[in-house]
Protein backbone atom coordinates (compact mmCIF):
# COMPACT_ATOMS: atom_id res chain seq x y z
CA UNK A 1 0.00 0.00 0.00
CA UNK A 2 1.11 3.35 -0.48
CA UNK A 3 0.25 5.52 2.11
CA UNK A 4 1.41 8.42 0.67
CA UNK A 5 -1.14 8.56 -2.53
CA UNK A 6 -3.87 6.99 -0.18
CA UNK A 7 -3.55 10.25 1.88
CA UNK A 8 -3.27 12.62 -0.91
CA UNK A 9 -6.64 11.29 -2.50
CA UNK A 10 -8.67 11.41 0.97
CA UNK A 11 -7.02 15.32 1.59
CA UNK A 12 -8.06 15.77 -2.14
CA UNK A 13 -11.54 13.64 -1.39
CA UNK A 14 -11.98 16.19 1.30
CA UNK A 15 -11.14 19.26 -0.32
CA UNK A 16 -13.67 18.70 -3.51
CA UNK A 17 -16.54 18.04 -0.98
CA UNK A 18 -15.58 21.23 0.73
CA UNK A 19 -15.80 22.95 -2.87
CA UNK A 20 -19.17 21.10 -4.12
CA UNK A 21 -20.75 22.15 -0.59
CA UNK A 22 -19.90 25.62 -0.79
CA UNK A 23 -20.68 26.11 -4.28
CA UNK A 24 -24.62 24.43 -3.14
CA UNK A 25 -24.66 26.92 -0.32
CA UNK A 26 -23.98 29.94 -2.46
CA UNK A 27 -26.20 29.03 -5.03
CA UNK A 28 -28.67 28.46 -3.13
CA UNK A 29 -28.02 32.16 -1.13
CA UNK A 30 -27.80 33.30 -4.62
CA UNK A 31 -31.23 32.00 -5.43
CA UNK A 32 -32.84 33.34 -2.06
CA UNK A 33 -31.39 36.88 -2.48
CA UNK A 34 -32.46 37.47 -6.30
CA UNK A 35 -36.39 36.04 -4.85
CA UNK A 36 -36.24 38.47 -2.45
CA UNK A 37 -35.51 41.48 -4.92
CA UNK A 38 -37.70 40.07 -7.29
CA UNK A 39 -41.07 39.54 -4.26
CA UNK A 40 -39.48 43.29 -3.50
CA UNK A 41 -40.36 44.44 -7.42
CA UNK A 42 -43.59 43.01 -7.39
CA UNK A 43 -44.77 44.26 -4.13
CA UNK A 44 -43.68 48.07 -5.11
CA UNK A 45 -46.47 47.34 -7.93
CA UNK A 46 -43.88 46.40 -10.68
CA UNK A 47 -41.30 49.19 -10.00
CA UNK A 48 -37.45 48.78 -10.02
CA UNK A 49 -37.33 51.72 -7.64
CA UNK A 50 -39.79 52.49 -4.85
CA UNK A 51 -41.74 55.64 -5.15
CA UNK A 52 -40.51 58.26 -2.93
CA UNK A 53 -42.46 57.38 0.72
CA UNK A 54 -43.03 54.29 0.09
CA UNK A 55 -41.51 52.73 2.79
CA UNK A 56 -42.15 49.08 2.08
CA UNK A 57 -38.83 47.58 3.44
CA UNK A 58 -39.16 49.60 6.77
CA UNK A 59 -42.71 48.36 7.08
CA UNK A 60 -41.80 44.86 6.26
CA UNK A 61 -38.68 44.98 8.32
CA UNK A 62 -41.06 45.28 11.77
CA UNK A 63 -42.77 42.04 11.37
């Protein structure tokens, strides 16, 4: 046995599941934040940019 290459391919083993699982997490943040904006959009009435008072995010901040 080489114990060398057997620990090299569990460190790399390790490494790439580290990788995969943070990609998944960030994707999925990703995914959460651009829902967010886009539930945002839709509740300003279809506006990129709230009107001047509207105050949505402060009001939905307090629940």
């Amino acid at each position: 046995m080489n114990y060398y290459n057997e620990i090299k391919s569990e460190i790399i083993d390790i490494e790439t599941y580290k990788k995969v699982k943070d990609y998944s997490k960030n994707k999925r943040e990703l995914e959460g934040y651009y829902k967010i904006g886009k539930l945002l959009v839709e509740a300003q009435g279809g506006e990129e940019k709230a009107t001047y008072g509207n105050k949505l995010i402060k009001e939905y901040s307090k629940n």
